[in-house]
N, C-alpha and C. Protein backbone atom coordinates (compact mmCIF):
# COMPACT_ATOMS: atom_id res chain seq x y z
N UNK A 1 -8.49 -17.99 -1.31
CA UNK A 1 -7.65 -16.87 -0.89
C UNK A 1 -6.55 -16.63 -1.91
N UNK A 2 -6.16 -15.56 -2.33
CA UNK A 2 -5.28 -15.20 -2.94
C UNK A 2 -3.85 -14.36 -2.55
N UNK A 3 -3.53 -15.39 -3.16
CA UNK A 3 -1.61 -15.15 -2.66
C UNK A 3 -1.18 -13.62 -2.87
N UNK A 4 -1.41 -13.05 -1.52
CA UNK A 4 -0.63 -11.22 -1.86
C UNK A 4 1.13 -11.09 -2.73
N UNK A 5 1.11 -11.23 -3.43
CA UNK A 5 2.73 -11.13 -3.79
C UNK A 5 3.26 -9.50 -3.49
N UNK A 6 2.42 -8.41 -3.54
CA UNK A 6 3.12 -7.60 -2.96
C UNK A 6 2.85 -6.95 -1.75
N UNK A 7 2.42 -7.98 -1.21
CA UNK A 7 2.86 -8.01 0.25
C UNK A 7 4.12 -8.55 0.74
N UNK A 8 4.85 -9.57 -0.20
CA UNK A 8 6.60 -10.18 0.01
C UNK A 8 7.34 -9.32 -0.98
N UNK A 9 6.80 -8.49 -1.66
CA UNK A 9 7.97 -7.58 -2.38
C UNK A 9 7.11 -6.76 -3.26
N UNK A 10 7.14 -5.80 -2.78
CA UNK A 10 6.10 -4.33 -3.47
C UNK A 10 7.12 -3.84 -4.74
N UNK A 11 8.27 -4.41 -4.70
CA UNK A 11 8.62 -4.26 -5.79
C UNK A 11 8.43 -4.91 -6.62
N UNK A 12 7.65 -6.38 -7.14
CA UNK A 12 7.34 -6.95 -7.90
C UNK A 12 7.03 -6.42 -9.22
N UNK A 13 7.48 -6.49 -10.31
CA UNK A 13 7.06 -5.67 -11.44
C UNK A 13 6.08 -6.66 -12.33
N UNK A 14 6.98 -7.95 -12.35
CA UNK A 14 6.18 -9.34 -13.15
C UNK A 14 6.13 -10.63 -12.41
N UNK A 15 5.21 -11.33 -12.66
CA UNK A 15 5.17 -12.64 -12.25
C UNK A 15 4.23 -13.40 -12.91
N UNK A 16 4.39 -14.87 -12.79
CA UNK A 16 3.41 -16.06 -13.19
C UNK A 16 2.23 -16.26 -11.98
N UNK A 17 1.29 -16.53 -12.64
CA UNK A 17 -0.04 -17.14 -11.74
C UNK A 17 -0.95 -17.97 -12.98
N UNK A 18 -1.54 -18.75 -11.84
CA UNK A 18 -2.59 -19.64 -12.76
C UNK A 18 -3.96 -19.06 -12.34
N UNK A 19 -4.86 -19.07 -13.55
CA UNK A 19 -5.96 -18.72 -13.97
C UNK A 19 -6.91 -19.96 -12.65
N UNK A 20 -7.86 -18.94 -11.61
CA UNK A 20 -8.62 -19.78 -11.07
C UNK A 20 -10.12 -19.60 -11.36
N UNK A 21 -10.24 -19.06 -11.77
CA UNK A 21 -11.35 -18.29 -12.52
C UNK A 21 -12.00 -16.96 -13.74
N UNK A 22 -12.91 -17.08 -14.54
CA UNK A 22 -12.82 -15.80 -15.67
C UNK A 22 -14.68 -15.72 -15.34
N UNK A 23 -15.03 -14.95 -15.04
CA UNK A 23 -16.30 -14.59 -15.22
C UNK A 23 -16.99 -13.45 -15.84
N UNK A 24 -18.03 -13.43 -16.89
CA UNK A 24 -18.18 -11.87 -17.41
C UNK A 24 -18.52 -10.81 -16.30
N UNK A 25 -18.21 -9.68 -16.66
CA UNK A 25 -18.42 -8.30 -15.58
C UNK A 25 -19.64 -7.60 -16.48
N UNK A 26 -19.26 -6.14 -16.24
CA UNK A 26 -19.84 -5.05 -16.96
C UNK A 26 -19.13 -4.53 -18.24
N UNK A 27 -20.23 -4.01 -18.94
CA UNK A 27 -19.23 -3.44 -19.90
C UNK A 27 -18.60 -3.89 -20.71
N UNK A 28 -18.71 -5.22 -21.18
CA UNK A 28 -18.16 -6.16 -21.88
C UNK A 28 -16.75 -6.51 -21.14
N UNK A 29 -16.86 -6.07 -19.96
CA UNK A 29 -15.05 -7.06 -19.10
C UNK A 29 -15.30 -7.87 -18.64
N UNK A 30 -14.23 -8.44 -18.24
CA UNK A 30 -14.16 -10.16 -17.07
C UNK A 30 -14.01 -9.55 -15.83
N UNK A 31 -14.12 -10.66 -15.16
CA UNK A 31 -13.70 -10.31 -13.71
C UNK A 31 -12.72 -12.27 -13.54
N UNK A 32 -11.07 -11.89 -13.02
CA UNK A 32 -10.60 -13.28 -13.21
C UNK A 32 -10.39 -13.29 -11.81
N UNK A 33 -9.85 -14.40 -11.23
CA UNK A 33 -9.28 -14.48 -10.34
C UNK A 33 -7.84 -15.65 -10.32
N UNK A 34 -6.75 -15.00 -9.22
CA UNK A 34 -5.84 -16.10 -9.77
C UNK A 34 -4.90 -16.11 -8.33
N UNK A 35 -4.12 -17.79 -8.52
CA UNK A 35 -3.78 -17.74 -7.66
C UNK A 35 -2.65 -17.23 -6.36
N UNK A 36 -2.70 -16.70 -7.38
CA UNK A 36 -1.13 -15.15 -6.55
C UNK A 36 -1.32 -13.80 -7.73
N UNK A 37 -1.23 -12.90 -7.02
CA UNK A 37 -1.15 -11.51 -7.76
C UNK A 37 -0.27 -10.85 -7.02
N UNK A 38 0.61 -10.45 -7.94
CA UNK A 38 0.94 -8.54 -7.50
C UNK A 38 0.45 -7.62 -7.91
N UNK A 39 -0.66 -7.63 -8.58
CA UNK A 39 -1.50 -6.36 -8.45
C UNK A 39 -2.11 -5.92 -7.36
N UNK A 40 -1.90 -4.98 -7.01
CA UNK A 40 -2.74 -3.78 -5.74
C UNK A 40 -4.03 -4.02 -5.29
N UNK A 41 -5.13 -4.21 -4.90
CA UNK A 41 -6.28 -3.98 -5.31
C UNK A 41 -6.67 -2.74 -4.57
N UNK A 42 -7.62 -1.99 -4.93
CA UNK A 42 -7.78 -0.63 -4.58
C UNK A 42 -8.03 -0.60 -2.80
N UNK A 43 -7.58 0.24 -2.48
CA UNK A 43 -7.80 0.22 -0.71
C UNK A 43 -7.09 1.17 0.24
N UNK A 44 -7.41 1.65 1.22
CA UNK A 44 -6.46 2.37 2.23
C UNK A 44 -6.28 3.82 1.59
N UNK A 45 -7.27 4.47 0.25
CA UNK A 45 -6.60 5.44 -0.36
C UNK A 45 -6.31 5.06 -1.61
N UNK A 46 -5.46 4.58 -1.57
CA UNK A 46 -4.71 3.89 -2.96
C UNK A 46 -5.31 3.32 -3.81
N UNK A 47 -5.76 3.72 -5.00
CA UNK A 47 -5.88 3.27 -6.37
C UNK A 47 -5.37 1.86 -6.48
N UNK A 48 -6.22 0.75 -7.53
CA UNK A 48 -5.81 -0.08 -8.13
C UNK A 48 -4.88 -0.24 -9.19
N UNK A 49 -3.80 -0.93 -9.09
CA UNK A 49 -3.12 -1.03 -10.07
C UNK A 49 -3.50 -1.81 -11.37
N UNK A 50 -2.98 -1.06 -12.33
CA UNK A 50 -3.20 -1.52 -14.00
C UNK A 50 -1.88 -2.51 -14.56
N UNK A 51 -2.34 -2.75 -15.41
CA UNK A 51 -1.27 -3.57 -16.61
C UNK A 51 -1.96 -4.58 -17.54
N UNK A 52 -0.89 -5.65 -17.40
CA UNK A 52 -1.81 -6.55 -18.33
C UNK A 52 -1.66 -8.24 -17.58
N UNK A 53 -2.76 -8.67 -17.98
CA UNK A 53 -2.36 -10.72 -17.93
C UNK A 53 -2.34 -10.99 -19.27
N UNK A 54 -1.30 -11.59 -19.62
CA UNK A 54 -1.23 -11.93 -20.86
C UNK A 54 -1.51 -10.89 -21.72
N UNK A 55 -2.36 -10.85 -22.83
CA UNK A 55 -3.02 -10.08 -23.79
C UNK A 55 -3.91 -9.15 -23.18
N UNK A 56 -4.62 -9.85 -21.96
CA UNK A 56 -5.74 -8.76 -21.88
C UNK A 56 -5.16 -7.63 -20.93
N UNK A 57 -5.64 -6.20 -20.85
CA UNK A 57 -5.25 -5.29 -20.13
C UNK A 57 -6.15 -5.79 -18.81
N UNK A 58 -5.36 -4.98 -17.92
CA UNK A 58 -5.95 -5.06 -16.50
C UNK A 58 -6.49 -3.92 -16.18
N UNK A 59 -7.70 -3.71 -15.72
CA UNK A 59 -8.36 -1.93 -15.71
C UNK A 59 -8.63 -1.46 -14.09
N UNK A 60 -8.59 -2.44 -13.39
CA UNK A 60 -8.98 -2.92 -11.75
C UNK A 60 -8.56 -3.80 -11.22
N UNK A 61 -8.57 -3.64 -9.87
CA UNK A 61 -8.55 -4.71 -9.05
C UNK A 61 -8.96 -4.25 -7.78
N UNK A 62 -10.02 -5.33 -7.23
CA UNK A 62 -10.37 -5.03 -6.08
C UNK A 62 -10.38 -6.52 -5.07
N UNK A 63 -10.91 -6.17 -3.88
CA UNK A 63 -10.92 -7.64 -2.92
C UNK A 63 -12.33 -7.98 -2.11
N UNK A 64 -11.95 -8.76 -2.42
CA UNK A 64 -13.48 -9.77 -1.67
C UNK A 64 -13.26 -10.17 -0.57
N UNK A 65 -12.95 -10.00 0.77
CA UNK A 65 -12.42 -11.05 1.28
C UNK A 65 -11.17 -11.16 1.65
N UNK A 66 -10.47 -12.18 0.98
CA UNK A 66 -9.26 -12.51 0.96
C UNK A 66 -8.86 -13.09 -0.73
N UNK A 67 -10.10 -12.02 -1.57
CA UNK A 67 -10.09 -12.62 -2.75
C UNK A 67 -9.57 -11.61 -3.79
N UNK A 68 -8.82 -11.94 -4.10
CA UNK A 68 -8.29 -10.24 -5.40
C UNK A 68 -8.91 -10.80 -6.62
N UNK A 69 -10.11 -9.67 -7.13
CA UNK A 69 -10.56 -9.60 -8.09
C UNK A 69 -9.93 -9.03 -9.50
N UNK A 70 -9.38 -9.14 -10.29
CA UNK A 70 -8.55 -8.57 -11.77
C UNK A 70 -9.95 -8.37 -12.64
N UNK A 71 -10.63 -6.98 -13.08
CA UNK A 71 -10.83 -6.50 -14.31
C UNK A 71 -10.37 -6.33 -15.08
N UNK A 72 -10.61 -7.33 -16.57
CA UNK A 72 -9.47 -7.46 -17.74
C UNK A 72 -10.59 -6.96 -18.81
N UNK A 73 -10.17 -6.91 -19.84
CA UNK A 73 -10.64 -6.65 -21.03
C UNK A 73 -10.84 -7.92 -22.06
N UNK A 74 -10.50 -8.60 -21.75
CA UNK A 74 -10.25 -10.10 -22.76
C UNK A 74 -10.61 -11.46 -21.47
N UNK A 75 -11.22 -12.41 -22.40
CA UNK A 75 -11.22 -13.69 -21.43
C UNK A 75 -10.04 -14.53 -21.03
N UNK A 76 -9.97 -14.86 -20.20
CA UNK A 76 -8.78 -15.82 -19.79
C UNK A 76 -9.56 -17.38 -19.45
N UNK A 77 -8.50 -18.15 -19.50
CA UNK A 77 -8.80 -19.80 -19.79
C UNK A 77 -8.39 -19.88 -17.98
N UNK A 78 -9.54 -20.66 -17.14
CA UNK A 78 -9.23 -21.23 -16.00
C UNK A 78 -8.13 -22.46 -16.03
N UNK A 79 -7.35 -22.52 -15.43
CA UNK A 79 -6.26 -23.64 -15.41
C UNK A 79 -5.08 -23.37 -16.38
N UNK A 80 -5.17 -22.39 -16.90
CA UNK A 80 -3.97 -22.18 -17.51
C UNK A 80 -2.97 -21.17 -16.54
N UNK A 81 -1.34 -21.03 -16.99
CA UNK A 81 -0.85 -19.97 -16.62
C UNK A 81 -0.58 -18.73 -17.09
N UNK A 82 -1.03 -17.59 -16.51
CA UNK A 82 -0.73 -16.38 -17.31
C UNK A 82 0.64 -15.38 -16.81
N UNK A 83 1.08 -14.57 -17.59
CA UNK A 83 2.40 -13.87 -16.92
C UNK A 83 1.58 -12.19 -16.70
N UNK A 84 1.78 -11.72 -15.58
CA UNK A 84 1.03 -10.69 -15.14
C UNK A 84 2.32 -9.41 -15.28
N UNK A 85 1.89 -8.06 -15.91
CA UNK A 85 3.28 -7.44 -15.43
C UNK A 85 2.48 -5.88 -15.36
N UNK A 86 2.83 -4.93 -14.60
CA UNK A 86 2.00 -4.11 -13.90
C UNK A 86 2.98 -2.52 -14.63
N UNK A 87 2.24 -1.71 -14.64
CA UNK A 87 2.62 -0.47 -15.09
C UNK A 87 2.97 -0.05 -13.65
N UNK A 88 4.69 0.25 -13.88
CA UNK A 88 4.93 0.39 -13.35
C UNK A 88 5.45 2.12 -12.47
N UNK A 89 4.90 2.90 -13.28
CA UNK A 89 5.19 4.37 -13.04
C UNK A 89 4.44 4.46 -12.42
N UNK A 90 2.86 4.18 -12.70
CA UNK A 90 1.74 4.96 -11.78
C UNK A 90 1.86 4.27 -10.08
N UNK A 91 2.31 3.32 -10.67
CA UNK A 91 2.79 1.58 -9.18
C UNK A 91 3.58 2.70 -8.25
N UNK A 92 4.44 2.94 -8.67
CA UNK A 92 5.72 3.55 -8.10
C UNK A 92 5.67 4.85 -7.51
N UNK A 93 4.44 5.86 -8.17
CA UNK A 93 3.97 6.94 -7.69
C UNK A 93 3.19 6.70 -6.74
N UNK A 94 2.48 5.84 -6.52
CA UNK A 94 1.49 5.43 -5.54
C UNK A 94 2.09 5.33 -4.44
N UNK A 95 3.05 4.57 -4.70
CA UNK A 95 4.01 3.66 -3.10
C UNK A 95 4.62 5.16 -2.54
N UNK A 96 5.12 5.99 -3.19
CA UNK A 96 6.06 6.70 -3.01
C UNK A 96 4.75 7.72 -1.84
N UNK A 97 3.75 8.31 -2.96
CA UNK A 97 2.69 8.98 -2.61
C UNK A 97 2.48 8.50 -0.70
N UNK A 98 2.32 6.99 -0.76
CA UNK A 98 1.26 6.35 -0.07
C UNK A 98 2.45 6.50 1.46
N UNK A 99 3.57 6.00 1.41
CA UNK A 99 4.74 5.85 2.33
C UNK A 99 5.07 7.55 2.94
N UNK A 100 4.78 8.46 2.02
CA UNK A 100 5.12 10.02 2.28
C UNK A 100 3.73 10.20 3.45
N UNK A 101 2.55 9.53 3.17
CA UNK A 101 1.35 9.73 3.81
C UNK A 101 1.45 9.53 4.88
N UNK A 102 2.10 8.42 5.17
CA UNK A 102 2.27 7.53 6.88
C UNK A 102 3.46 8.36 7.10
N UNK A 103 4.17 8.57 7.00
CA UNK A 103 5.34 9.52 7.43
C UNK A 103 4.64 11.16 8.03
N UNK A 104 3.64 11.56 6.94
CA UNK A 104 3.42 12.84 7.40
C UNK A 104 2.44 12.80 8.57
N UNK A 105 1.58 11.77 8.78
CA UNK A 105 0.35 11.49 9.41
C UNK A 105 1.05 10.84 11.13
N UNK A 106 2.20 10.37 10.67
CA UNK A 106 2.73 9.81 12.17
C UNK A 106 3.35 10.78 13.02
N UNK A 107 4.37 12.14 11.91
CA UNK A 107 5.12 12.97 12.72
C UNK A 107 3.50 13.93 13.26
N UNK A 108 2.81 14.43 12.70
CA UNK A 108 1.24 14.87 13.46
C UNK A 108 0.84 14.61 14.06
N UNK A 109 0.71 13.19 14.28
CA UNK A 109 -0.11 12.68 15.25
C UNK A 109 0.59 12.52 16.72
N UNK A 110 2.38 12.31 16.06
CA UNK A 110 3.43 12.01 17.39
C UNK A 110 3.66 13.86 18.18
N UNK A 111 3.38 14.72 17.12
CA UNK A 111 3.64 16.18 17.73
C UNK A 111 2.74 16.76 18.41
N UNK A 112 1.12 16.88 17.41
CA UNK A 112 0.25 17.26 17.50
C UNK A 112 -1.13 16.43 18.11
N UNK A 113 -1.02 15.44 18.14
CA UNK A 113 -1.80 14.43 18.56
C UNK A 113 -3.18 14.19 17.64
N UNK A 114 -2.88 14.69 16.43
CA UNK A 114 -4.05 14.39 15.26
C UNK A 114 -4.49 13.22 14.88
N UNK A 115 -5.21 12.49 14.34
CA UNK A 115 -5.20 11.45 13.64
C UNK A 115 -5.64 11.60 12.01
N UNK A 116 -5.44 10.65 11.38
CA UNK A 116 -5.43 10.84 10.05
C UNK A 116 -7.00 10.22 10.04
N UNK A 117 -7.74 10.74 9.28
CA UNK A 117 -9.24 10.27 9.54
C UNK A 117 -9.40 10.39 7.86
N UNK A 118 -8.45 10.54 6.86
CA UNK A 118 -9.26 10.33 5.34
C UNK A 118 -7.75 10.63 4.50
N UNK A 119 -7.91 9.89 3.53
CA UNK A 119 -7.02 10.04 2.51
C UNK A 119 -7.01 9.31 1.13
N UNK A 120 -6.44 9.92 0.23
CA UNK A 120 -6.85 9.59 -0.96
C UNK A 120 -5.69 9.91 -1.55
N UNK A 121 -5.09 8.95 -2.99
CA UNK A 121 -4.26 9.64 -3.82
C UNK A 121 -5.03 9.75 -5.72
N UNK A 122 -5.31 10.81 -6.07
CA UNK A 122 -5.78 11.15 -6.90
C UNK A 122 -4.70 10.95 -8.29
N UNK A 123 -4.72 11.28 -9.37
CA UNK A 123 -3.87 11.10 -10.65
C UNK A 123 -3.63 12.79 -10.39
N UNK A 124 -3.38 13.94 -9.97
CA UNK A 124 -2.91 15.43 -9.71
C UNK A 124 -2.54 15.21 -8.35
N UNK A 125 -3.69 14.82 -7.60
CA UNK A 125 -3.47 15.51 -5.88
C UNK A 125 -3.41 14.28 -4.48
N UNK A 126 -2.63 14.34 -3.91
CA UNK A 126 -2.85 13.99 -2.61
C UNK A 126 -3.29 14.33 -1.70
N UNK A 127 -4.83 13.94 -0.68
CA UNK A 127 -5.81 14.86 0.40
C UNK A 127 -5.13 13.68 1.43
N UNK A 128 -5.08 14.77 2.64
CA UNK A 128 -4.81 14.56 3.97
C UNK A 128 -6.28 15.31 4.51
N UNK A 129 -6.68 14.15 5.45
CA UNK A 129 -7.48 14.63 6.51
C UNK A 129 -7.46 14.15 7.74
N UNK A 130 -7.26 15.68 8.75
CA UNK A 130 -7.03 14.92 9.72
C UNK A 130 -8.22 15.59 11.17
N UNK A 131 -8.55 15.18 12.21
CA UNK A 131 -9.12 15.74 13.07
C UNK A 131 -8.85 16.92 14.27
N UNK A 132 -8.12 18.21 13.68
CA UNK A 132 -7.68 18.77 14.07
C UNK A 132 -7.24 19.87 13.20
N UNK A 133 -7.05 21.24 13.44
CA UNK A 133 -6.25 21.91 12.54
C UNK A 133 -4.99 22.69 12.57
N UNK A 134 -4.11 22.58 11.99
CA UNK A 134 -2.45 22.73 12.01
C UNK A 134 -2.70 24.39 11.53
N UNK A 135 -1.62 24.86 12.37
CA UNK A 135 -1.67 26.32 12.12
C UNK A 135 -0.41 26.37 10.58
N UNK A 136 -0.05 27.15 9.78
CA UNK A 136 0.31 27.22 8.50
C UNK A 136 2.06 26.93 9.33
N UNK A 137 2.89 27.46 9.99
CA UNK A 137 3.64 27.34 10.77
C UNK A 137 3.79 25.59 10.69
N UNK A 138 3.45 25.41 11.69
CA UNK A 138 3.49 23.70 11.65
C UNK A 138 3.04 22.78 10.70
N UNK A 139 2.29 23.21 9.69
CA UNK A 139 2.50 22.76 8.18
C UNK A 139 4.12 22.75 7.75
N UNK A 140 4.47 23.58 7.74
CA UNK A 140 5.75 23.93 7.64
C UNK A 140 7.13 23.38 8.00
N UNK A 141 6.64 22.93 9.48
CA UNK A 141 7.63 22.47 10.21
C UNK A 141 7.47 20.76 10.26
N UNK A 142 6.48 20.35 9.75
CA UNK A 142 6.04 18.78 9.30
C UNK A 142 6.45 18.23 7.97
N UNK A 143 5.95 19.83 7.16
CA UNK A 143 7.46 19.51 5.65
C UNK A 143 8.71 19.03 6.14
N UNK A 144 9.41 20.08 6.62
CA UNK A 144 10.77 19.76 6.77
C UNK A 144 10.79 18.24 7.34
N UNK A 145 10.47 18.25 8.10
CA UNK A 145 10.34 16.79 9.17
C UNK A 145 10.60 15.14 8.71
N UNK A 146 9.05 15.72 7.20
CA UNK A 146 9.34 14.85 6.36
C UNK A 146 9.56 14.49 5.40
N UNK A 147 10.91 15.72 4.74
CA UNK A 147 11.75 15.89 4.33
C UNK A 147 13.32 15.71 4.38
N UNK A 148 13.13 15.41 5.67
CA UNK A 148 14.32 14.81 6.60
C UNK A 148 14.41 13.03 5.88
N UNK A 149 12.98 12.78 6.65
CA UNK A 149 13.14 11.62 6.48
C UNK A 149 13.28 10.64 5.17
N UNK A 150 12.85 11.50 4.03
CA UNK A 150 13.21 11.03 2.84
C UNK A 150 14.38 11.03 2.30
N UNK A 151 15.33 12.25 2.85
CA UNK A 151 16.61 12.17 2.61
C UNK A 151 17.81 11.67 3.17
N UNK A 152 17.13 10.64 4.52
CA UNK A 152 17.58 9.76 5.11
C UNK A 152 17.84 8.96 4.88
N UNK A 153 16.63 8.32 3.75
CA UNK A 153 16.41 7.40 3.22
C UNK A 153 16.13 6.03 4.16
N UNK A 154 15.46 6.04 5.29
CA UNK A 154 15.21 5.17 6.17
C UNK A 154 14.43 3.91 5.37
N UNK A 155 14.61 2.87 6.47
CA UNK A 155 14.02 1.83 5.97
C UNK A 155 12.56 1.89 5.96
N UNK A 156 11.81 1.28 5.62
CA UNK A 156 10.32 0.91 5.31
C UNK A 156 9.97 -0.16 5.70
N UNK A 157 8.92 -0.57 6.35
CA UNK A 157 8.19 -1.92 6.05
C UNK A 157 6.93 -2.02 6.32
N UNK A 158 5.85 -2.95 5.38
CA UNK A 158 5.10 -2.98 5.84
C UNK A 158 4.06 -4.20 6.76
N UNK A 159 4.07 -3.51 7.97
CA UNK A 159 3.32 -4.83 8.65
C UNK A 159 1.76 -4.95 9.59
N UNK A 160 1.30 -5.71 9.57
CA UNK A 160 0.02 -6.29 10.19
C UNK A 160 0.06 -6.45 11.16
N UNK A 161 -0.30 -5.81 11.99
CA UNK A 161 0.09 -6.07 13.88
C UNK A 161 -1.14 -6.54 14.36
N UNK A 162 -1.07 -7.57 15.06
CA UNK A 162 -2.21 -8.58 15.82
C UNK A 162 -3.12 -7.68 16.42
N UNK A 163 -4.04 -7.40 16.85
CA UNK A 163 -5.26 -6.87 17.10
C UNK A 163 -4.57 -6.49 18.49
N UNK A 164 -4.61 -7.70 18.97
CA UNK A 164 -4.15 -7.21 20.49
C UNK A 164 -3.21 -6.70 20.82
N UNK A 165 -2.41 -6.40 19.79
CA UNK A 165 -0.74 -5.38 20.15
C UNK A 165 -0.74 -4.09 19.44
N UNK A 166 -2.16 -3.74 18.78
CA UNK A 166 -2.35 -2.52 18.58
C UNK A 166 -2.23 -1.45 19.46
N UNK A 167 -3.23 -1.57 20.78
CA UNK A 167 -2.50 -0.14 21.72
C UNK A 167 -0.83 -0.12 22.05
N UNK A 168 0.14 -0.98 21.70
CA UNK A 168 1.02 -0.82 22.69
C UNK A 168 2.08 -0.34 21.38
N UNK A 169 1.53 -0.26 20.46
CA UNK A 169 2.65 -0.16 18.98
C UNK A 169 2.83 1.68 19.41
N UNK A 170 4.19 2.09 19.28
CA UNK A 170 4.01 3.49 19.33
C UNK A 170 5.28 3.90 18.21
N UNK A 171 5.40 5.35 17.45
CA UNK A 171 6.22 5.62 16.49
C UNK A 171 7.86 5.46 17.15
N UNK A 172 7.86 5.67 18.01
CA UNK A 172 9.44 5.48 18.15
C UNK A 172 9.74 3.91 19.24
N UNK A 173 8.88 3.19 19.17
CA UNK A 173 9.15 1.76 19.63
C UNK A 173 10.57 1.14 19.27
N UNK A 174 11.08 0.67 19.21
CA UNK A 174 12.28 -0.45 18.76
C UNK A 174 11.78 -1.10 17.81
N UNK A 175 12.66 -2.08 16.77
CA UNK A 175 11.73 -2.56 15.88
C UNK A 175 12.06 -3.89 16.68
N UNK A 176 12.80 -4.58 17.95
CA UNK A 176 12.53 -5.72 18.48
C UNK A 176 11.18 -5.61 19.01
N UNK A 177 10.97 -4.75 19.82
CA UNK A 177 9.70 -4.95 20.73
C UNK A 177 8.46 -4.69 19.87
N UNK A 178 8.56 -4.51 18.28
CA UNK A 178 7.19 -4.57 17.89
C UNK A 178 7.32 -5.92 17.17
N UNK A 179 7.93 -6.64 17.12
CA UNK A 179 8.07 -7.70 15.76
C UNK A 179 7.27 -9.10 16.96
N UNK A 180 7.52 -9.27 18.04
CA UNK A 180 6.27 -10.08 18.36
C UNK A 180 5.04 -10.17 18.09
N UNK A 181 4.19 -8.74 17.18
CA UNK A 181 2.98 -8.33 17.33
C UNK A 181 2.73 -8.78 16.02
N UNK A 182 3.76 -8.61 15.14
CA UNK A 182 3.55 -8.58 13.71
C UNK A 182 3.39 -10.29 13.03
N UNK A 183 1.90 -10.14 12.20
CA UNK A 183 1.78 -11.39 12.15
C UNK A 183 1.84 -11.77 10.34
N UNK A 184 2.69 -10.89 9.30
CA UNK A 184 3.08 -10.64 8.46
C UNK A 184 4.33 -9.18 7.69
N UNK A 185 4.81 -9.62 6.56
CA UNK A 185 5.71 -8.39 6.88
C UNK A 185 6.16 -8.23 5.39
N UNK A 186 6.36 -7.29 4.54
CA UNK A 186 6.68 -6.79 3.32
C UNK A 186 7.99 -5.76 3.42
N UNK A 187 8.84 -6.36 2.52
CA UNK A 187 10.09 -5.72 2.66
C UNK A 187 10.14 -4.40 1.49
N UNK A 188 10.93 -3.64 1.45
CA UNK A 188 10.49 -2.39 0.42
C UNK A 188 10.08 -1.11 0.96
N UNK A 189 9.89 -0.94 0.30
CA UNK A 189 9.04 0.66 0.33
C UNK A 189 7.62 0.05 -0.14
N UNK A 190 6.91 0.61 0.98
CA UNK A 190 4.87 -0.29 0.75
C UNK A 190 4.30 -0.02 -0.17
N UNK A 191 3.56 -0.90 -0.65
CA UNK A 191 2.26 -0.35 -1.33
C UNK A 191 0.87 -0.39 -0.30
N UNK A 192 1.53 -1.46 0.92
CA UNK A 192 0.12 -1.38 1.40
C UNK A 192 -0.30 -0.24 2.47
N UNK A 193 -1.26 -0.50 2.69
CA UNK A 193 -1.68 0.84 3.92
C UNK A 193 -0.88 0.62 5.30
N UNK A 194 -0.54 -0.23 5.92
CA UNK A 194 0.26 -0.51 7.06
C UNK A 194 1.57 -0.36 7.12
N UNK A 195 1.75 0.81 6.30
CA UNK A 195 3.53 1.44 6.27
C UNK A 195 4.05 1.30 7.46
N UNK A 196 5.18 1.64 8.44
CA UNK A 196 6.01 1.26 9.52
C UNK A 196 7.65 2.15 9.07
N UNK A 197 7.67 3.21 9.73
CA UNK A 197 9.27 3.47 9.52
C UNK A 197 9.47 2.64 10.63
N UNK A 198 10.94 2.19 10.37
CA UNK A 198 11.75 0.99 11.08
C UNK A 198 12.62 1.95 12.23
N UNK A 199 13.05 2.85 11.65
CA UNK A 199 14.00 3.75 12.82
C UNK A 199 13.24 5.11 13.42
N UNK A 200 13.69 5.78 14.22
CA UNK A 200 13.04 7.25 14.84
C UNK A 200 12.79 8.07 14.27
N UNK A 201 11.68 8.88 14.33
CA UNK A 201 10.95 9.79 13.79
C UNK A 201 12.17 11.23 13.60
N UNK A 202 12.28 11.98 12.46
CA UNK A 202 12.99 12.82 12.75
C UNK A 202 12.65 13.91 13.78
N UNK A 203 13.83 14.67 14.16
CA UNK A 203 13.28 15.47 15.66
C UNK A 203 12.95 14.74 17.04
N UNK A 204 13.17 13.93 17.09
CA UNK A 204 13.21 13.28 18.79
C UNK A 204 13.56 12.20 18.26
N UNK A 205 14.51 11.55 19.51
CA UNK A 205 15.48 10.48 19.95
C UNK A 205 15.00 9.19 19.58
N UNK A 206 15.12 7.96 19.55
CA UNK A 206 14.45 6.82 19.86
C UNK A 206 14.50 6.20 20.85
């Protein structure tokens, strides 16, 4: 299993890990594995994050499991330590992208009763899909909404809620009465898919 590091701080830009594996891929790349990453691996929408380990560039990352896979360009030595450090603009557009998503998808679903059924963030565009259709009006009025909330600047977090405390999680809950459920937790603004605003939705009370 591999240690999520930005799951304890999505702001992570660099860190150390040791080499647990280098195996050839396609294409003349590796595929490594190691024992803590803050790289992303692709999921929920969100693109994999790039950079480098050491010398070699990083082109991917995906998960197995509970296994984060790194596509590098160069071999790495098992048992050694490498210093990992992640490009951090496209990182930062993502989170920003990805956190605006759960914001727009929660005030919809809390107004309109939609659900978000597809999403993607592209290098131009961000797609929302949802099961239902918003008249141009309430497009409108979901901007502002969550526009509010960015200039609020509310807190963020992202967390994993136990299977069984899924029906009872709702957008304007307390953040006491959901933190029994939560069986992990990332401080920041997310990268992962389980975003969480911490305070009330703009436009109704908590």
């Amino acid at each position: 299993m591999t240690i999520r590091l930005f799951d304890q701080d999505s702001h992570m830009r660099e860190f150390d890990a040791v080499v647990l594996s280098c195996e050839p891929g396609r294409d003349g790349q590796y595929l490594v594995t190691l024992d803590r990453t803050a790289f992303f691996p692709e999921g929920g929408g969100q693109p994999a994050d790039t950079g480098t380990l050491g010398a070699a560039h990083v082109t991917d990352a995906h998960e197995r499991g509970r296994v984060v896979f790194h596509t590098v360009d160069a071999p790495l030595t098992p048992g050694s330590t490498v210093h990992g450090v992640l490009d951090w603009e496209p990182r930062l557009r993502r989170m920003q992208n990805h956190t605006g998503e759960h914001i727009v998808s929660g005030l919809i679903h809390r107004d309109y009763g939609f659900s978000n059924v597809g999403f993607h963030i592209g290098s131009r565009d961000v797609t929302l899909d949802f099961d239902g259709v918003l008249e141009r009006d309430s497009l409108r009025r979901i901007e502002y909404l969550a526009n509010v909330a960015v200039a609020e600047n509310v807190a963020v977090t992202a967390e994993y809620p136990r299977r069984t405390c899924l029906h009872s999680l709702r957008t304007a809950a307390s953040w006491s009465s959901r933190k029994t459920c939560v069986s992990s937790q990332s401080k920041g603004t997310t990268a992962a898919p389980a975003a969480r605003r911490t305070s009330s939705v703009p436009g109704r009370s908590a």
